[in-house]
N, C-alpha and C. Protein backbone atom coordinates (compact mmCIF):
# COMPACT_ATOMS: atom_id res chain seq x y z
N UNK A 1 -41.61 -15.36 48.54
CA UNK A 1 -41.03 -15.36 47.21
C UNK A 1 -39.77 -16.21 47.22
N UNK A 2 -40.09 -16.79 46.32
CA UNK A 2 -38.79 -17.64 46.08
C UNK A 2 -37.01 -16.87 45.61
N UNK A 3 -36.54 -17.32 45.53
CA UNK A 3 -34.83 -17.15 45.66
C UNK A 3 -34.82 -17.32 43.84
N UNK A 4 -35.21 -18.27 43.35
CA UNK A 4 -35.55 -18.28 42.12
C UNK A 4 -36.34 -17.25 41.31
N UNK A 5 -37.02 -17.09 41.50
CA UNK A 5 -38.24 -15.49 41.21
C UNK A 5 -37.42 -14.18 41.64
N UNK A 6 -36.29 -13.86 42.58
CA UNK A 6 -35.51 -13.04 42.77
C UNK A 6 -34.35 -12.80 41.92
N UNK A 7 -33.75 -13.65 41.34
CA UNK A 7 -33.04 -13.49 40.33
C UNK A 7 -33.23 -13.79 38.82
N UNK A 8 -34.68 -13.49 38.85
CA UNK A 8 -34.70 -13.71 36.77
C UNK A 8 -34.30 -12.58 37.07
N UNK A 9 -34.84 -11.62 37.51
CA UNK A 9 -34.73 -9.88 37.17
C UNK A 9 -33.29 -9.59 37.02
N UNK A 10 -32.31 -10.24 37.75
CA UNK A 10 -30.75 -9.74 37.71
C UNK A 10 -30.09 -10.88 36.59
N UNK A 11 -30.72 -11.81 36.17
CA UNK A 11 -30.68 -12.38 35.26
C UNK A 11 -30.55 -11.71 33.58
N UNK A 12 -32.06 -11.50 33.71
CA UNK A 12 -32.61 -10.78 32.42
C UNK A 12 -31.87 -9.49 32.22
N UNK A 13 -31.21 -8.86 33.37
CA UNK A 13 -30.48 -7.70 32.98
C UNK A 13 -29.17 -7.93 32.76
N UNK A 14 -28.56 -9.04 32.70
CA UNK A 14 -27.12 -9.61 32.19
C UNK A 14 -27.22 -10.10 31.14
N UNK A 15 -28.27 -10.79 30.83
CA UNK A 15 -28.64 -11.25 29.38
C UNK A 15 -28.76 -10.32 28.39
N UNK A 16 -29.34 -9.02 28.98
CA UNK A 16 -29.63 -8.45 28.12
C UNK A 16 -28.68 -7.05 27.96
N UNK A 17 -27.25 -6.96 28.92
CA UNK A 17 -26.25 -6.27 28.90
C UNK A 17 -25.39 -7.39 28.04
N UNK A 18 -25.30 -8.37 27.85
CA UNK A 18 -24.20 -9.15 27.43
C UNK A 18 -25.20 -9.14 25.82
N UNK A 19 -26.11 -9.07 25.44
CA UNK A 19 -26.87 -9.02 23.86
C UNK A 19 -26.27 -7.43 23.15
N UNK A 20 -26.61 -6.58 24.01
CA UNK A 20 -26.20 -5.14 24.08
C UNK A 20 -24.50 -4.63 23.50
N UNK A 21 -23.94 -5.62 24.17
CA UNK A 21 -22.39 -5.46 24.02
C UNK A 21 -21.89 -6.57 23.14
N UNK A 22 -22.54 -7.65 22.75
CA UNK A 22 -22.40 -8.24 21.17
C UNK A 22 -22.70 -7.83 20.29
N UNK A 23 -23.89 -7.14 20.28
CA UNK A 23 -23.73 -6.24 18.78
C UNK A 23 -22.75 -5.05 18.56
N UNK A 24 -22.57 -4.43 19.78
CA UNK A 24 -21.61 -3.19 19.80
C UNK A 24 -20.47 -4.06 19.02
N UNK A 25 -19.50 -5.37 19.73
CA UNK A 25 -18.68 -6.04 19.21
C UNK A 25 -18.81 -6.29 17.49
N UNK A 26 -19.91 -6.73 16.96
CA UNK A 26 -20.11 -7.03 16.30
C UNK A 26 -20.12 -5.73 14.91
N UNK A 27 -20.90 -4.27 15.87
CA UNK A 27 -20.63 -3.02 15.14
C UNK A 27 -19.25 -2.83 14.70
N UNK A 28 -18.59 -2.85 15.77
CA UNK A 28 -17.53 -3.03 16.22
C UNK A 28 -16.18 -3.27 15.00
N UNK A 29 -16.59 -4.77 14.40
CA UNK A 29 -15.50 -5.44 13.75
C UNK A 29 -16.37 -4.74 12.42
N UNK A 30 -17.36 -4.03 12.12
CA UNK A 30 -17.78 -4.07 11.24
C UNK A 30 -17.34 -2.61 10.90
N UNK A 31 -17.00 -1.95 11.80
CA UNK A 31 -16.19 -0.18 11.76
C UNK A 31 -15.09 0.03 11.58
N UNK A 32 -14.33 -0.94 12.39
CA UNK A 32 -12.90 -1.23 11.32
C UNK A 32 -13.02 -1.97 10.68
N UNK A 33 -13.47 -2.62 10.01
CA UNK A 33 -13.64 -3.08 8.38
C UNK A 33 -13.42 -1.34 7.60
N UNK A 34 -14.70 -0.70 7.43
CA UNK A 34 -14.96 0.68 7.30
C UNK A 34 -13.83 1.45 7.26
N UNK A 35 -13.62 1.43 8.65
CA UNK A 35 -11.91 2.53 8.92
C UNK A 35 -10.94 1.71 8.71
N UNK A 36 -10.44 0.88 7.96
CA UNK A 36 -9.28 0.26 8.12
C UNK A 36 -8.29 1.11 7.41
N UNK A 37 -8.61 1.65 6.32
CA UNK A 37 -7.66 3.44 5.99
C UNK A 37 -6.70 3.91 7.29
N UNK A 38 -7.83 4.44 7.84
CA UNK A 38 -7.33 5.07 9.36
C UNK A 38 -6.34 4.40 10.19
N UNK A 39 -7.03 2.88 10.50
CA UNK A 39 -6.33 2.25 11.50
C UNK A 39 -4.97 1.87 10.73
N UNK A 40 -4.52 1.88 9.62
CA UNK A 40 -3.48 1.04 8.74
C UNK A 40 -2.71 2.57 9.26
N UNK A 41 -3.26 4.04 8.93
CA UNK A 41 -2.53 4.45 9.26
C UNK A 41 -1.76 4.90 10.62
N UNK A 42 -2.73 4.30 11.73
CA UNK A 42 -2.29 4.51 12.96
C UNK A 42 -1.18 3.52 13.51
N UNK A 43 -1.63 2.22 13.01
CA UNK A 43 -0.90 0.91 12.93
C UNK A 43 0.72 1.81 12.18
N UNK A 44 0.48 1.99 11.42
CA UNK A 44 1.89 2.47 11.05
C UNK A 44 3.00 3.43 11.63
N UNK A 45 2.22 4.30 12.66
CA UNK A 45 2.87 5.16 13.37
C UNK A 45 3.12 4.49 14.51
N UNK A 46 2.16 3.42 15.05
CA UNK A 46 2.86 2.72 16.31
C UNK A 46 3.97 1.75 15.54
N UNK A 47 3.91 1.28 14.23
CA UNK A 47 5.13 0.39 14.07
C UNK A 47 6.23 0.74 13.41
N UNK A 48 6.08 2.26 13.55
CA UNK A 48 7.78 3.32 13.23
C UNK A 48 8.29 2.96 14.60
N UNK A 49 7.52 3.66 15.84
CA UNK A 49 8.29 3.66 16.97
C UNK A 49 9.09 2.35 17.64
N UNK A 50 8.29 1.03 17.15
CA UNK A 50 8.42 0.12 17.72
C UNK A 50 9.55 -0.53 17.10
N UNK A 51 9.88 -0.23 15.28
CA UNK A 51 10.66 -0.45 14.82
C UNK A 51 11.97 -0.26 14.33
N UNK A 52 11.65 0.77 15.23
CA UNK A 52 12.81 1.92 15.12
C UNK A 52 14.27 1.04 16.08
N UNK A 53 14.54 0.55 17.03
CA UNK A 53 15.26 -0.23 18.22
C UNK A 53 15.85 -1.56 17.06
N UNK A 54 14.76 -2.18 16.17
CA UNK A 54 15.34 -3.12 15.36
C UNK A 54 16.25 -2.92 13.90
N UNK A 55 16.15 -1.32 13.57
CA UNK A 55 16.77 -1.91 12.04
C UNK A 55 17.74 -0.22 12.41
N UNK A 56 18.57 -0.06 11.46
CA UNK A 56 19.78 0.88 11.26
C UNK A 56 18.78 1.80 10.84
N UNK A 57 19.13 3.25 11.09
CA UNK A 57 18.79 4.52 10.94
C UNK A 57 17.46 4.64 11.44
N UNK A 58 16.66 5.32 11.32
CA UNK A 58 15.33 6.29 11.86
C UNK A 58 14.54 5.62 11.06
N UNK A 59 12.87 5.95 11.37
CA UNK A 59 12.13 5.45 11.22
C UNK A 59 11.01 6.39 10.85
N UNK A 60 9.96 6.48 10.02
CA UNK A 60 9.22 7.10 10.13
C UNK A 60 7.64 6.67 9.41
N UNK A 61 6.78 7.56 9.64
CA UNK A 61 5.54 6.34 9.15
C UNK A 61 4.92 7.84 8.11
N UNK A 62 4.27 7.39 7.30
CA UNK A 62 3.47 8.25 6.39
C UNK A 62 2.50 7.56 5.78
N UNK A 63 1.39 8.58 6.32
CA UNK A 63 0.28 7.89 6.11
C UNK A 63 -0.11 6.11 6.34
N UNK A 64 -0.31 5.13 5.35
CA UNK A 64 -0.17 3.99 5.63
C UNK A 64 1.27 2.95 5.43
N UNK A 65 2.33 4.01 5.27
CA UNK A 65 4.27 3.65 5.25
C UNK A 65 4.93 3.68 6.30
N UNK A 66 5.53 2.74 6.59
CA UNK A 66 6.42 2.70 6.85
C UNK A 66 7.94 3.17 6.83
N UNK A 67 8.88 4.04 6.46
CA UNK A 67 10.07 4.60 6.05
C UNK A 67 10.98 4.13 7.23
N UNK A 68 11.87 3.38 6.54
CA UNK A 68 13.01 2.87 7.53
C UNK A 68 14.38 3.11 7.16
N UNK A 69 15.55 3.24 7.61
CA UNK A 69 16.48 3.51 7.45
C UNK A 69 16.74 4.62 7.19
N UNK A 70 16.05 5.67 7.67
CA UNK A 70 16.05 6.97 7.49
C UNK A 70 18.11 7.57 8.04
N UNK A 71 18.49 8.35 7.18
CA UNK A 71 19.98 9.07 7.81
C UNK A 71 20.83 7.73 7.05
N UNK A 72 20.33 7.05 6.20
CA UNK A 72 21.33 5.98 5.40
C UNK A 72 21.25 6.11 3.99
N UNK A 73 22.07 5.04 3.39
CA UNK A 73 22.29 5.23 2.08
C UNK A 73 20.66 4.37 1.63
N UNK A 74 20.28 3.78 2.45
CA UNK A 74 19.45 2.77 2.39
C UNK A 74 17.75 2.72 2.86
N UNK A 75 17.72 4.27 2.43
CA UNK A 75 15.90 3.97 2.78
C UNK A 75 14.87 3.23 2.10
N UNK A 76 14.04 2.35 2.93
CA UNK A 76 13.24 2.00 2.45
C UNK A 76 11.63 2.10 3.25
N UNK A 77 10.52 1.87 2.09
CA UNK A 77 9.42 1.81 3.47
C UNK A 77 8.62 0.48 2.97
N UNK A 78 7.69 0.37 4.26
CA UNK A 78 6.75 -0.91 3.88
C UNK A 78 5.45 -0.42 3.61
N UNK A 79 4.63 -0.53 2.95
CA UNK A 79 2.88 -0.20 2.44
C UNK A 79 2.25 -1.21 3.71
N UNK A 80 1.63 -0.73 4.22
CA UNK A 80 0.53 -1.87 5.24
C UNK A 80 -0.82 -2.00 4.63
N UNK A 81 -0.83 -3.19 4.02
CA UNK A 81 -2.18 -2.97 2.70
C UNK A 81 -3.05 -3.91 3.87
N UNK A 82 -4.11 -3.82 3.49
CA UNK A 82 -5.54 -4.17 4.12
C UNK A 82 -5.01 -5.80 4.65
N UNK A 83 -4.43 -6.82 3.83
CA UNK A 83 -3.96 -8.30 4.06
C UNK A 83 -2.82 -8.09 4.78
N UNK A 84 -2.34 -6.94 4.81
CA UNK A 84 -1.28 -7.58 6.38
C UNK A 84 -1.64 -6.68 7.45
N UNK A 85 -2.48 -5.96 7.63
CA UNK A 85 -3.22 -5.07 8.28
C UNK A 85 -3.69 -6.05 10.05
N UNK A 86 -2.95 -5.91 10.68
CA UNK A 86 -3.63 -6.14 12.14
C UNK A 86 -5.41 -6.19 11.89
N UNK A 87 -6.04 -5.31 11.25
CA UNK A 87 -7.33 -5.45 10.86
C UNK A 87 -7.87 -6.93 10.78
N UNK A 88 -7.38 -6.90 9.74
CA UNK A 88 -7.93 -8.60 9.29
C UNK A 88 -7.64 -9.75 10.30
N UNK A 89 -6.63 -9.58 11.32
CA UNK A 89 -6.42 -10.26 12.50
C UNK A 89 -7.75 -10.11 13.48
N UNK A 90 -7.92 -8.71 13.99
CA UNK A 90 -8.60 -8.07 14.61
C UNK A 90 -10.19 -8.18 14.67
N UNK A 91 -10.71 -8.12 13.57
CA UNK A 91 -11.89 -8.30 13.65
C UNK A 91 -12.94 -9.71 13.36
N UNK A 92 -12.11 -10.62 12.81
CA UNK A 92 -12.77 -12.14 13.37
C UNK A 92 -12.89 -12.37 15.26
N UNK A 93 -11.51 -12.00 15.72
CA UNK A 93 -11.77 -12.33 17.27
C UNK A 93 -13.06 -11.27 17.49
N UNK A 94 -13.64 -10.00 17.59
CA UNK A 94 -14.66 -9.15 17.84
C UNK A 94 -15.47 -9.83 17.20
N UNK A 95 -15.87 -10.54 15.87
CA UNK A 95 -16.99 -11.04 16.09
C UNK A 95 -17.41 -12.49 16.43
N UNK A 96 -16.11 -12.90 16.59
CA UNK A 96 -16.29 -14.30 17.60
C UNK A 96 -17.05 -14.41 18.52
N UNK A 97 -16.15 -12.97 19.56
CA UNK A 97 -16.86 -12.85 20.56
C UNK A 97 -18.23 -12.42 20.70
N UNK A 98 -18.74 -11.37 20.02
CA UNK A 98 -20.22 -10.99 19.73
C UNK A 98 -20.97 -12.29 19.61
N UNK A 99 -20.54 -13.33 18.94
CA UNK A 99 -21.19 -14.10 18.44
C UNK A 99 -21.50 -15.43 19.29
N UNK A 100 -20.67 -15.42 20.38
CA UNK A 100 -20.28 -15.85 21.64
C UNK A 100 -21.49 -15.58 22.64
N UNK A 101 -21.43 -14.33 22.40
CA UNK A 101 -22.26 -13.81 23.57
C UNK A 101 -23.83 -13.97 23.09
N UNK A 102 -23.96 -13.55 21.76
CA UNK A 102 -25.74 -13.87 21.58
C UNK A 102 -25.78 -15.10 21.06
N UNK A 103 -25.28 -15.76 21.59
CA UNK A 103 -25.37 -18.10 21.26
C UNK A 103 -25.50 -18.44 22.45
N UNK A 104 -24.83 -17.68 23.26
CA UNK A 104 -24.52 -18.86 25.08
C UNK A 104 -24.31 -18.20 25.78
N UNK A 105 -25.43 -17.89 26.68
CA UNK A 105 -25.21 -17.19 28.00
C UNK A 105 -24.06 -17.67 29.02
N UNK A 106 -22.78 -16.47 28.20
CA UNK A 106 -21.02 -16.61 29.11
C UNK A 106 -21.24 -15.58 30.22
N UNK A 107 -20.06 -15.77 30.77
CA UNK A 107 -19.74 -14.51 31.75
C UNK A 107 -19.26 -13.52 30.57
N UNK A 108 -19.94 -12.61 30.99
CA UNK A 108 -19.45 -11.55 30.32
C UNK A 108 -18.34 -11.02 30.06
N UNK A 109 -17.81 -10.43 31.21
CA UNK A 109 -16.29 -10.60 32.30
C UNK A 109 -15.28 -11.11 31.46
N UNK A 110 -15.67 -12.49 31.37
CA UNK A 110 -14.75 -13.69 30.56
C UNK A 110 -14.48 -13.55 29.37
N UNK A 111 -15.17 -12.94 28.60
CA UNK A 111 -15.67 -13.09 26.90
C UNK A 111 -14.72 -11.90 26.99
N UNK A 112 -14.68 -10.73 27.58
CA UNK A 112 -14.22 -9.63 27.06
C UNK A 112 -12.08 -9.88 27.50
N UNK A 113 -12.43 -10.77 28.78
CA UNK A 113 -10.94 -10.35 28.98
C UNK A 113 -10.11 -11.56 28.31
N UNK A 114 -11.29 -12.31 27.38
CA UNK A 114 -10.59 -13.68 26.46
C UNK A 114 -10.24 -12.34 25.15
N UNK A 115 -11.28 -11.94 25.21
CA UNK A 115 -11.09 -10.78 23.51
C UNK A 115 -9.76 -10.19 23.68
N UNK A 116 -9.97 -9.37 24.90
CA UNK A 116 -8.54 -8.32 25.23
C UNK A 116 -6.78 -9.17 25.18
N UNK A 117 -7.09 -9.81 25.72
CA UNK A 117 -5.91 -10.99 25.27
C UNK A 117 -5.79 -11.56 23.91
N UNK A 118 -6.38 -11.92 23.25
CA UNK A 118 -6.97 -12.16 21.94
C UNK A 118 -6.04 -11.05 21.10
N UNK A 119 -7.13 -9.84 20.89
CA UNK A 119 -6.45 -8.79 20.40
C UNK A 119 -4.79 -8.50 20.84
N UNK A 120 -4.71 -8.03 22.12
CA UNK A 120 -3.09 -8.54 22.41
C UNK A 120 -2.54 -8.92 21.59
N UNK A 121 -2.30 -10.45 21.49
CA UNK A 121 -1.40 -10.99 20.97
C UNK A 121 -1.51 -10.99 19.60
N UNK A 122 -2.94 -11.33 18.71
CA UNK A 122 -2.69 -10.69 17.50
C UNK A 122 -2.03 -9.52 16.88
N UNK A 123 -1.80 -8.01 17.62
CA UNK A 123 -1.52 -6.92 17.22
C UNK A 123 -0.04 -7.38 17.47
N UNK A 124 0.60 -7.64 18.89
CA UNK A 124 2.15 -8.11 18.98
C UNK A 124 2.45 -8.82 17.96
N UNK A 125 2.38 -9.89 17.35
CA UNK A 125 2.53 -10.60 16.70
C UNK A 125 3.02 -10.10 15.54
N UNK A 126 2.09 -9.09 14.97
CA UNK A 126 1.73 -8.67 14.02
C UNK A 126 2.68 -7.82 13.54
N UNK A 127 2.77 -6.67 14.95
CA UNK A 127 3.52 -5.68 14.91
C UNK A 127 5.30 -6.52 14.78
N UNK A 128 5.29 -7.48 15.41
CA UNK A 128 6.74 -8.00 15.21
C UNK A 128 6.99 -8.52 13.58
N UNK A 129 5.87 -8.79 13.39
CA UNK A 129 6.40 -9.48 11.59
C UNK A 129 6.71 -8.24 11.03
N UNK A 130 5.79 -7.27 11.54
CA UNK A 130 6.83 -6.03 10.71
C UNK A 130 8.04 -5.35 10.75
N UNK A 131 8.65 -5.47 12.27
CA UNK A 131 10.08 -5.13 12.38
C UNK A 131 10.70 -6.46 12.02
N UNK A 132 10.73 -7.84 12.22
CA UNK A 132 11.11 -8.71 11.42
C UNK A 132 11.71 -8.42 10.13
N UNK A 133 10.72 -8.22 9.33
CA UNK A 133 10.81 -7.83 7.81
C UNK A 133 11.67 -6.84 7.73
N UNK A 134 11.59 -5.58 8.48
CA UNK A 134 12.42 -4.79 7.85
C UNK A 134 13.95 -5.16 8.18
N UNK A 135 13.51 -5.90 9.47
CA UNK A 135 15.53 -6.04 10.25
C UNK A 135 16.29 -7.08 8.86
N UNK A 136 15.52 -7.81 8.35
CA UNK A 136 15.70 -9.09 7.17
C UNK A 136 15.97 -8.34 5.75
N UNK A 137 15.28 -6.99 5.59
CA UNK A 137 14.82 -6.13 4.43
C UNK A 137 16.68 -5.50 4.45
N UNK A 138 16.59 -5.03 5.32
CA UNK A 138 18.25 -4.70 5.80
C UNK A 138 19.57 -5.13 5.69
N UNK A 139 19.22 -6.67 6.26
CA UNK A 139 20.41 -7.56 6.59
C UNK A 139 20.51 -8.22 5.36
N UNK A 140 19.47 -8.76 4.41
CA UNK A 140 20.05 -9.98 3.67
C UNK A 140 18.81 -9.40 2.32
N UNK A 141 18.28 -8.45 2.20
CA UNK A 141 17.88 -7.37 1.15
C UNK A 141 16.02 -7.94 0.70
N UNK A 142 15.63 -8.44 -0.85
CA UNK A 142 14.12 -8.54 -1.02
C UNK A 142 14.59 -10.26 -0.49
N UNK A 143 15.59 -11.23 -0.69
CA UNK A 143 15.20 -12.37 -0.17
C UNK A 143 15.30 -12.41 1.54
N UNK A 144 15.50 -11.51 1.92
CA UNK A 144 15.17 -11.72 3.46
C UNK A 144 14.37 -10.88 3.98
N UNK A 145 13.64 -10.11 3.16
CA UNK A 145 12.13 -9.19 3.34
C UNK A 145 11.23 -10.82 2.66
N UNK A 146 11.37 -11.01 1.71
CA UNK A 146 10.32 -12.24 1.22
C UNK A 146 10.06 -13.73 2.27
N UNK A 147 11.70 -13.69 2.81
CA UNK A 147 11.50 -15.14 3.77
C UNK A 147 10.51 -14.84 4.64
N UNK A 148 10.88 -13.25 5.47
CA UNK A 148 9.91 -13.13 6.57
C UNK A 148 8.77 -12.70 6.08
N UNK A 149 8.55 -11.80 5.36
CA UNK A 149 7.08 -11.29 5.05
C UNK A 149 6.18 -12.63 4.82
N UNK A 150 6.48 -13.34 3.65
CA UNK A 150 6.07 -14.17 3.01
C UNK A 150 5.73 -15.57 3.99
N UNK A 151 6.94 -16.30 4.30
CA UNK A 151 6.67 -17.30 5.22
C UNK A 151 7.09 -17.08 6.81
N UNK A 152 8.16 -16.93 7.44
CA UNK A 152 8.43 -16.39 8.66
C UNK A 152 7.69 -16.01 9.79
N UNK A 153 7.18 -14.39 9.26
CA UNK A 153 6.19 -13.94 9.80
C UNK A 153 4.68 -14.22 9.63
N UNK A 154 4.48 -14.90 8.56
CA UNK A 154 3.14 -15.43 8.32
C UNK A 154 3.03 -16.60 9.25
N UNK A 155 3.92 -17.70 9.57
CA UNK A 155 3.74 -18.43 10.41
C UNK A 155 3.33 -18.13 11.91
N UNK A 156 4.19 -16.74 11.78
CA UNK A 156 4.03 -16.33 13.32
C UNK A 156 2.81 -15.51 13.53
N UNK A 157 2.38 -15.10 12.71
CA UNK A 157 0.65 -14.22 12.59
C UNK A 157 -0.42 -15.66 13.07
N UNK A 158 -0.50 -16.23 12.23
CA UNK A 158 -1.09 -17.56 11.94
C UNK A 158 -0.81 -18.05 13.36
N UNK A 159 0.10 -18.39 13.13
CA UNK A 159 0.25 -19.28 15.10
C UNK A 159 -0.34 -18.30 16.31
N UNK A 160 -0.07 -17.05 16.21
CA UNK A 160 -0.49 -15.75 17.01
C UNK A 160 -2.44 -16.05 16.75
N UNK A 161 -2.49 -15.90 15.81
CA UNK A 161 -3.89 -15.91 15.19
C UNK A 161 -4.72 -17.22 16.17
N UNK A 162 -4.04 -18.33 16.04
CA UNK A 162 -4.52 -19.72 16.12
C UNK A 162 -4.62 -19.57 18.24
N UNK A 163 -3.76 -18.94 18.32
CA UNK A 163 -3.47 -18.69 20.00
C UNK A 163 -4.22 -17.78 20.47
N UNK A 164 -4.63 -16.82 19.67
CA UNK A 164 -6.09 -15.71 20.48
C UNK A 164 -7.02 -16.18 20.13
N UNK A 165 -7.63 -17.19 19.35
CA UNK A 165 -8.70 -17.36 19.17
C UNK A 165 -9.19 -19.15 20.51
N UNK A 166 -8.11 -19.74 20.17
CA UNK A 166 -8.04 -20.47 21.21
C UNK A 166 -8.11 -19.87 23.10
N UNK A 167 -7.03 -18.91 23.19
CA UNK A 167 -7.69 -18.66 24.35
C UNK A 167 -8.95 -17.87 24.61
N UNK A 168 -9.02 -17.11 23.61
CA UNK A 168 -10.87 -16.59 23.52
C UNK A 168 -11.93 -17.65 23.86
N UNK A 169 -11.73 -18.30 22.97
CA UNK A 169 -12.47 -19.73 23.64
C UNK A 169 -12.63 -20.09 24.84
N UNK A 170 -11.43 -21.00 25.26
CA UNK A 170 -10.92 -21.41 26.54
C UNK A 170 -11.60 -20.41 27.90
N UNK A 171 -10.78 -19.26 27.80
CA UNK A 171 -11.25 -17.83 28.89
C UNK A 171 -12.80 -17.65 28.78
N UNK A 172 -13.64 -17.90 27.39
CA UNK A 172 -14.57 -17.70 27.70
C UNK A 172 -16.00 -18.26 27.95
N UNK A 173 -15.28 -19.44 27.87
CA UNK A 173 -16.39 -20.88 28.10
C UNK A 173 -15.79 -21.91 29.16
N UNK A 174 -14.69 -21.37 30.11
CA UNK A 174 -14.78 -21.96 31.13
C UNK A 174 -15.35 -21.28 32.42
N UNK A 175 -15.78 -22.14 32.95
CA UNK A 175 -16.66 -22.11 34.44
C UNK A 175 -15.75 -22.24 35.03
N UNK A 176 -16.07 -20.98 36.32
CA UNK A 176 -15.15 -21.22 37.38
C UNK A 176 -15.62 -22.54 38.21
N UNK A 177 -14.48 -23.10 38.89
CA UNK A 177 -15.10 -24.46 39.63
C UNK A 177 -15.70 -23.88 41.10
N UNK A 178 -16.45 -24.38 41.46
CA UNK A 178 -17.72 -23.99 42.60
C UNK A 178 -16.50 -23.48 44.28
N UNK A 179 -16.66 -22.91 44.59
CA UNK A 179 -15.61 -22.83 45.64
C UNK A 179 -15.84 -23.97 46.76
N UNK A 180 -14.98 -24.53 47.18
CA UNK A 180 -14.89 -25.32 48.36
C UNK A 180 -14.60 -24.95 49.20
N UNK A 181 -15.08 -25.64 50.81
CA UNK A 181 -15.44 -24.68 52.02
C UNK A 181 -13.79 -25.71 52.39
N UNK A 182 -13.48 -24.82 53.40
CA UNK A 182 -12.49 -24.98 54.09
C UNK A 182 -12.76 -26.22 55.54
N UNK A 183 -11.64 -27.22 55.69
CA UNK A 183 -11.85 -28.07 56.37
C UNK A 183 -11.11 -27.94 57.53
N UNK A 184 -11.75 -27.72 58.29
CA UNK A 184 -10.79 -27.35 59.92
C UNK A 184 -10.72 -28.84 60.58
């Protein structure tokens, strides 16, 4: 038996683990679509804590709010509506990748730890335009909540955006180069 005839079988079972885990991906971006309620409100409780270090007084999240400046003359909160929602970041890279995987037999490996980076930096990104905004919401009132919300942090989503999808790519359609033997 050939060496060739020995590996369709471990073949066909990567092909068909990497088909398996693109649609999950693909379920995937299609469940938070669904839950994005939920996740806006979870997103909001990780970006009390995170925002709490950047702006004056306490912080707190409700439901899909933000509440900042809590213990001041000066509370305010932010709404995390579906368009500034990490979501809408989030689920183009998941079905990139799904879509990745049932087009072109990748490393699997690759596709997922291009996604995981991917996601990364979209959610950082993300999560920073929102303490941004409020530290701006604070310091210099709605025209320095509007600079950053509006353009500021949109640049930096967008550039964040433009940078996980690029290394998704990159991580997951490069070949490792063949190893070379050592020359004594």
């Amino acid at each position: 038996m050939s060496t060739v005839a020995l590996n369709r079988p471990v073949r066909a079972a990567g092909r068909a683990a990497s088909v398996l885990i693109a649609l999950a991906l693909l379920a995937l971006a299609a469940v938070l679509l669904g839950l994005q309620q939920q996740f806006r409100e979870i997103e909001a409780r990780v970006a009390a804590v995170l925002m709490n270090p950047m702006v004056h007084g306490g912080t707190a999240p409700a439901g899909s709010i933000v509440w900042f400046g809590l213990g001041t003359d000066q509370v305010t909160g932010f709404q995390i509506t579906t368009l500034c929602s990490t979501v809408i970041l989030v689920t183009p890279l998941l079905a990139i990748a799904g879509v990745l995987l049932l087009v072109r037999p990748l490393a699997l490996g690759r596709v997922l730890i291009g996604l995981a980076v991917g996601v990364g930096i979209v959610t950082v990104c993300n999560l920073l335009r929102y303490g941004f905004a409020a530290f701006a919401m604070q310091g210099w009132g709605n025209d320095g909540f509007e600079l950053v919300h509006r353009y500021l942090g949109s640049l930096l989503v967008i550039a964040g955006f433009i940078a996980a999808f690029i290394l998704l790519l990159r991580v997951a359609t490069t070949r490792r180069a063949p190893k070379r033997g050592r020359h004594s």
